[in-house]
N, C-alpha and C. Protein backbone atom coordinates (compact mmCIF):
# COMPACT_ATOMS: atom_id res chain seq x y z
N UNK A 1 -7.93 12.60 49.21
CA UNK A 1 -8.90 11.87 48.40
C UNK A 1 -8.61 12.19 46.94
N UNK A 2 -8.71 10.86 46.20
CA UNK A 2 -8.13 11.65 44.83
C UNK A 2 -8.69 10.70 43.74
N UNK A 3 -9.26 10.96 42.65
CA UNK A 3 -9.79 10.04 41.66
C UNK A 3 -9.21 9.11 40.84
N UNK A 4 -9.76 8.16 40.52
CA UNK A 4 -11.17 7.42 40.48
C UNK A 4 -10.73 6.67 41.90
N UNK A 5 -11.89 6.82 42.50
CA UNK A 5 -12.52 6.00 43.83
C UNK A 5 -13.27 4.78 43.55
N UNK A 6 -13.23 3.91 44.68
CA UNK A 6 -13.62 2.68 44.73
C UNK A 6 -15.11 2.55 45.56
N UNK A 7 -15.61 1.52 45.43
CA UNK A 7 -16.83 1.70 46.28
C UNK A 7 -16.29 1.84 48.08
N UNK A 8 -15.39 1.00 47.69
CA UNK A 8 -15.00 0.44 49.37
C UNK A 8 -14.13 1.84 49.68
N UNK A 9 -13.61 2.47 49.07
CA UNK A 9 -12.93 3.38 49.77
C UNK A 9 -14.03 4.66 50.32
N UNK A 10 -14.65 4.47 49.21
CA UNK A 10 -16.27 5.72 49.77
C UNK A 10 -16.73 5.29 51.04
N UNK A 11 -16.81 4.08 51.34
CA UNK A 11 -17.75 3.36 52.27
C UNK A 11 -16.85 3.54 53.28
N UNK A 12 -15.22 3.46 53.29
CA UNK A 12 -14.06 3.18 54.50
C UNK A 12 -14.31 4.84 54.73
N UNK A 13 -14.09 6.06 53.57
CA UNK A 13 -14.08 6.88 54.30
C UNK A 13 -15.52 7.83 54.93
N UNK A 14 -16.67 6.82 54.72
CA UNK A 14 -17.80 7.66 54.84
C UNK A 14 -17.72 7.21 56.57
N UNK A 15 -17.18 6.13 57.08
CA UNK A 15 -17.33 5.38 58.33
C UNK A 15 -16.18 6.85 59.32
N UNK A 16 -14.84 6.70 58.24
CA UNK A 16 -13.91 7.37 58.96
C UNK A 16 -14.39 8.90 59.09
N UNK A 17 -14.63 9.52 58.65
CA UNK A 17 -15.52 11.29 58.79
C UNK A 17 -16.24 10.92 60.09
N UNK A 18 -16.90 9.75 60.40
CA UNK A 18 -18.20 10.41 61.02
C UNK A 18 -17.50 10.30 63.18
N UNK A 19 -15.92 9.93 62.66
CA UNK A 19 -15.15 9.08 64.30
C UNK A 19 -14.13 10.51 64.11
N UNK A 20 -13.85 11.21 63.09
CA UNK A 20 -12.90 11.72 62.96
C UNK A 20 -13.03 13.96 64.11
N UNK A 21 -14.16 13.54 64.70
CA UNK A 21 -14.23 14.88 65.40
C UNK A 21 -13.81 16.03 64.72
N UNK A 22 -13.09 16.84 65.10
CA UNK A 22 -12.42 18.55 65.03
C UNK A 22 -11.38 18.44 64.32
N UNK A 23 -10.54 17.46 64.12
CA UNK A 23 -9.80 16.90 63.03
C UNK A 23 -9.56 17.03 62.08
N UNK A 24 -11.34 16.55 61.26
CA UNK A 24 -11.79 16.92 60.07
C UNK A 24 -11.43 18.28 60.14
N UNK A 25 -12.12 19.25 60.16
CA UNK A 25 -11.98 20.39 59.80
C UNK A 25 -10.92 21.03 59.01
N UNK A 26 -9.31 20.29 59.84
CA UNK A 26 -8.39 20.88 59.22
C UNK A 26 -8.07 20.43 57.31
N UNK A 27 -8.69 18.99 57.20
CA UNK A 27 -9.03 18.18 56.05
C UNK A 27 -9.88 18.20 55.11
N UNK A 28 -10.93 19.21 55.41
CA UNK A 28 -12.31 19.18 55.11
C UNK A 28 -12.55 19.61 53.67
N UNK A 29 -11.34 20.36 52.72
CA UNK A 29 -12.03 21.23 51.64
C UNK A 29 -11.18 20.18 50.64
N UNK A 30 -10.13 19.70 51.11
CA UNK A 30 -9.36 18.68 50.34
C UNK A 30 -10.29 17.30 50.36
N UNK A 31 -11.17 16.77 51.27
CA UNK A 31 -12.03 15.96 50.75
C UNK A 31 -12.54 15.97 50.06
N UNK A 32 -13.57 17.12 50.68
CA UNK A 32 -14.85 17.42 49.81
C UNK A 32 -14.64 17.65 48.60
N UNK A 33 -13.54 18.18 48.00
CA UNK A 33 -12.95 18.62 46.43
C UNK A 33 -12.99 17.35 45.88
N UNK A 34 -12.34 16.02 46.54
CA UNK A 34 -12.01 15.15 45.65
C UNK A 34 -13.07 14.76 45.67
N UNK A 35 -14.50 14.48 46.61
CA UNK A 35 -15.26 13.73 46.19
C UNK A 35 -16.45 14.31 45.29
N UNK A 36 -16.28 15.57 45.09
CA UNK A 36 -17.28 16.22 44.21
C UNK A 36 -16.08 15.90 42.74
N UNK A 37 -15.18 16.00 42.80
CA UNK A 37 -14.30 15.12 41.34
C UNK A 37 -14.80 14.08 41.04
N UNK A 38 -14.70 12.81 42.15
CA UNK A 38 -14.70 11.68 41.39
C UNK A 38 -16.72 11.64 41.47
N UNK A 39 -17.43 12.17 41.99
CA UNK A 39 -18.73 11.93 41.25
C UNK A 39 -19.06 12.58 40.20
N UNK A 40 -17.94 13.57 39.67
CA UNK A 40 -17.95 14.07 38.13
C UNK A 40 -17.82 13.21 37.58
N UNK A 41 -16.72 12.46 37.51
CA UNK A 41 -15.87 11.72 36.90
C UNK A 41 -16.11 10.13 36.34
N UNK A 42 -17.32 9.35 37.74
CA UNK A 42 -17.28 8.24 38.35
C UNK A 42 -18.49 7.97 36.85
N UNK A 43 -19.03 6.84 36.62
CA UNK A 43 -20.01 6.23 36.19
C UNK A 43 -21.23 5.08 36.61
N UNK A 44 -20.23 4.26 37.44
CA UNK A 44 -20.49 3.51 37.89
C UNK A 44 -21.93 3.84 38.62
N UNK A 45 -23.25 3.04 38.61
CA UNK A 45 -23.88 3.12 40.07
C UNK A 45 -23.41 2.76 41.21
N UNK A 46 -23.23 1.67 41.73
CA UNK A 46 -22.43 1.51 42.74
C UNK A 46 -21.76 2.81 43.36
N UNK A 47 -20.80 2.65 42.67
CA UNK A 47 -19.36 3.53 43.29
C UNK A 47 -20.75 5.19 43.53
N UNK A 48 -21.00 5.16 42.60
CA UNK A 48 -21.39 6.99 42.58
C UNK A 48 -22.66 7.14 43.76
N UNK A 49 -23.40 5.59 44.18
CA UNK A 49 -23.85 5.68 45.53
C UNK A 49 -22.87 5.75 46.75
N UNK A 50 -21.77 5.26 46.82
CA UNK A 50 -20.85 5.15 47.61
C UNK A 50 -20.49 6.20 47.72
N UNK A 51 -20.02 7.52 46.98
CA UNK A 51 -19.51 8.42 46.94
C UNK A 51 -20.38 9.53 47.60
N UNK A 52 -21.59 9.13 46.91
CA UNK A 52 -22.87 10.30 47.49
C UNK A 52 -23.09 10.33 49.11
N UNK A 53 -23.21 9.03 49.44
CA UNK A 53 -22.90 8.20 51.06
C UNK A 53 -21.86 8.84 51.94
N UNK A 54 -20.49 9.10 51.10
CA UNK A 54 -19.60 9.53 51.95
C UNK A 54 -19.53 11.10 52.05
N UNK A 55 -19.91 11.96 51.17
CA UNK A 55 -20.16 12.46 51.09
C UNK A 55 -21.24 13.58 52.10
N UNK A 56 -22.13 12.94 51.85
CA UNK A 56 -23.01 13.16 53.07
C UNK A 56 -22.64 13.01 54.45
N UNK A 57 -22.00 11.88 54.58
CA UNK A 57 -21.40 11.82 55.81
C UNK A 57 -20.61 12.46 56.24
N UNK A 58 -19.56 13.09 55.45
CA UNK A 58 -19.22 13.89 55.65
C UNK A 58 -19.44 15.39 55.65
N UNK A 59 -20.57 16.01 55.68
CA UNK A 59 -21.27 16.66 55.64
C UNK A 59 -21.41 16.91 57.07
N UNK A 60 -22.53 15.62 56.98
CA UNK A 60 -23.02 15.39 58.27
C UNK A 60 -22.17 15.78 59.51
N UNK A 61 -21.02 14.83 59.38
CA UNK A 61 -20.33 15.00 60.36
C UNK A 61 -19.59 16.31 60.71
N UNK A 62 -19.36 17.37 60.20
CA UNK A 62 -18.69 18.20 60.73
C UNK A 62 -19.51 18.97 61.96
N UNK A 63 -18.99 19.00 63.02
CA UNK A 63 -19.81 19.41 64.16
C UNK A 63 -19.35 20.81 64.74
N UNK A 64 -18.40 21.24 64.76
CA UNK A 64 -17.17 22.62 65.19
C UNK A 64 -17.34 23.37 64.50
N UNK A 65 -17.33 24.58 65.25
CA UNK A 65 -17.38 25.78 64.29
C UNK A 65 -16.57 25.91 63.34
N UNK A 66 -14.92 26.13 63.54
CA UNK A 66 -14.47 26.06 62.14
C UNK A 66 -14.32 25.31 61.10
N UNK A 67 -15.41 23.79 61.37
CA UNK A 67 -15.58 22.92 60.22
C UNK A 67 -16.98 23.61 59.47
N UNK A 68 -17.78 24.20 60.19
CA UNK A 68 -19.10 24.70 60.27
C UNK A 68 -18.69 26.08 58.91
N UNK A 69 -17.86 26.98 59.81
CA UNK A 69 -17.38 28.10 58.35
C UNK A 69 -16.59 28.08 57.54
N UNK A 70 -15.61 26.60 57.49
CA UNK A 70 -15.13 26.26 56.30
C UNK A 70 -15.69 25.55 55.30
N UNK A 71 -16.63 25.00 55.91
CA UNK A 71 -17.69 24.40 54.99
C UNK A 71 -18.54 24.89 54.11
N UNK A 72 -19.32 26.41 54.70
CA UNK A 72 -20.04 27.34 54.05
C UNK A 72 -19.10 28.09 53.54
N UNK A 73 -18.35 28.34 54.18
CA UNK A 73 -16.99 29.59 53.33
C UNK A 73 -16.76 28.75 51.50
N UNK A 74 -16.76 27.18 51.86
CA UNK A 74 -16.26 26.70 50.67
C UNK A 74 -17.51 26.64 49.38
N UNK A 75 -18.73 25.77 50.27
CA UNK A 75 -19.83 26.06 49.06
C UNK A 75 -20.46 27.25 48.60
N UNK A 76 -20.17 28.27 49.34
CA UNK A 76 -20.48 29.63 48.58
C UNK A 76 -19.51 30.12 48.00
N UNK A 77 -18.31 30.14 48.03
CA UNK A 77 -17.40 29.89 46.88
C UNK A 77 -17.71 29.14 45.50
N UNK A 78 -18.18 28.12 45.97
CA UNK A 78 -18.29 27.28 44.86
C UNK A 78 -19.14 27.67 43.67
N UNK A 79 -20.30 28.35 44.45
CA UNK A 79 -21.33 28.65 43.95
C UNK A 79 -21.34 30.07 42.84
N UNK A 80 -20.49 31.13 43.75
CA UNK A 80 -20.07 32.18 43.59
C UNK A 80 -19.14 32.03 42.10
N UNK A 81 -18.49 31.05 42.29
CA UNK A 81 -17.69 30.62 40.55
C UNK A 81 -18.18 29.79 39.89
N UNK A 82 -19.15 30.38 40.04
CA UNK A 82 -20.25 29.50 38.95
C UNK A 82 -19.46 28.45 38.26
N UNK A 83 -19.05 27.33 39.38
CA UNK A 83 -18.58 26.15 38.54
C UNK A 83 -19.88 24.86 38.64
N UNK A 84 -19.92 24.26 37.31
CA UNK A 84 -20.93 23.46 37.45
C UNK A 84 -21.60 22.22 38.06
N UNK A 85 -19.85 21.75 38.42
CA UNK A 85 -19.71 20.61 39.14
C UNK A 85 -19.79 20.54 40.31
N UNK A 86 -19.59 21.58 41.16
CA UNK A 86 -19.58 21.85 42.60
C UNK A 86 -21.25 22.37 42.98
N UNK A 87 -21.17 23.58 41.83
CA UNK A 87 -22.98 23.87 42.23
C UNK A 87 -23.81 22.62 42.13
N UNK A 88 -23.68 21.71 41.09
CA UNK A 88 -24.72 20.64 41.13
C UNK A 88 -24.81 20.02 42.30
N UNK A 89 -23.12 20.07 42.93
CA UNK A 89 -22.92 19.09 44.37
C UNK A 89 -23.88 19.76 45.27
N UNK A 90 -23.41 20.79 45.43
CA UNK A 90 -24.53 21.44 46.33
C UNK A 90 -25.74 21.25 46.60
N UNK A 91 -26.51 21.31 45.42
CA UNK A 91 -28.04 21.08 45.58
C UNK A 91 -28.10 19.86 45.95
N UNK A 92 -27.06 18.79 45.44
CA UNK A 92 -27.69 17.55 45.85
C UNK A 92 -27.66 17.05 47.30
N UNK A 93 -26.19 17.88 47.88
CA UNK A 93 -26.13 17.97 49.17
C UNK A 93 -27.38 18.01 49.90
N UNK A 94 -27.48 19.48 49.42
CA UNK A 94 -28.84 20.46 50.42
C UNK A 94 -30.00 19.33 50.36
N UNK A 95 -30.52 18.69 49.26
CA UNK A 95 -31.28 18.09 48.96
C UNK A 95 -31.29 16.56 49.75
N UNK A 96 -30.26 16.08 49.49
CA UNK A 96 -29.45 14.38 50.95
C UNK A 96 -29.93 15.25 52.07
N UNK A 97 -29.83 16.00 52.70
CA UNK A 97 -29.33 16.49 53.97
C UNK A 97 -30.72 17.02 54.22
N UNK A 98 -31.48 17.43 53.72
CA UNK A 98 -32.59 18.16 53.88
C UNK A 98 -33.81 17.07 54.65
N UNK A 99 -33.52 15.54 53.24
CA UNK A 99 -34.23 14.67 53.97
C UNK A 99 -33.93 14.02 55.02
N UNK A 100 -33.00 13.86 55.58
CA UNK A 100 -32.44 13.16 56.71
C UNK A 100 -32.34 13.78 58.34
N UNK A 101 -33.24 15.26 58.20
CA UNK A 101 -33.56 15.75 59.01
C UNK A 101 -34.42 15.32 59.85
């Protein structure tokens, strides 16, 4: 995944995460990197709903344990280097994900 993103590619890969099983996992920190980039990056409404969408979905979707502790291994990293762009992702994550419970 790599910036600037399109709406349709957010939307192609928010569909593809959620078919992609145990798979993901091995893919998972190279996504998630690019798409916390291009919603740095992005302006657009559109696109930066699209992105948030896939995002989540991809979230969502990781179901396996080692998608499960590469996932937390990565946002507490993130957090831990106090970088601003990734911590913001976070909350907004926690925050998508919280309501969709």
């Amino acid at each position: 995944v790599t910036a600037p993103m399109t709406a349709f590619n957010a939307n192609a890969l928010a569909s593809l995460v959620t078919v992609a099983g145990s798979s993901l996992s091995k893919r998972l920190v190279p996504i998630l990197t690019g798409l916390v980039t291009s919603l740095e990056i992005e302006k657009d409404p559109e696109v930066l709903d699209a992105i948030r969408g896939a995002t989540v979905s991809l979230v969502a979707s990781v179901s396996d344990i080692e998608g499960l502790h590469t996932l937390m291994m990565t946002l507490l990293a993130w957090y831990e280097a106090k970088m601003p762009p990734f911590s913001k992702c976070m909350v907004a994550l926690w925050t998508d994900l919280s309501f969709q419970v």
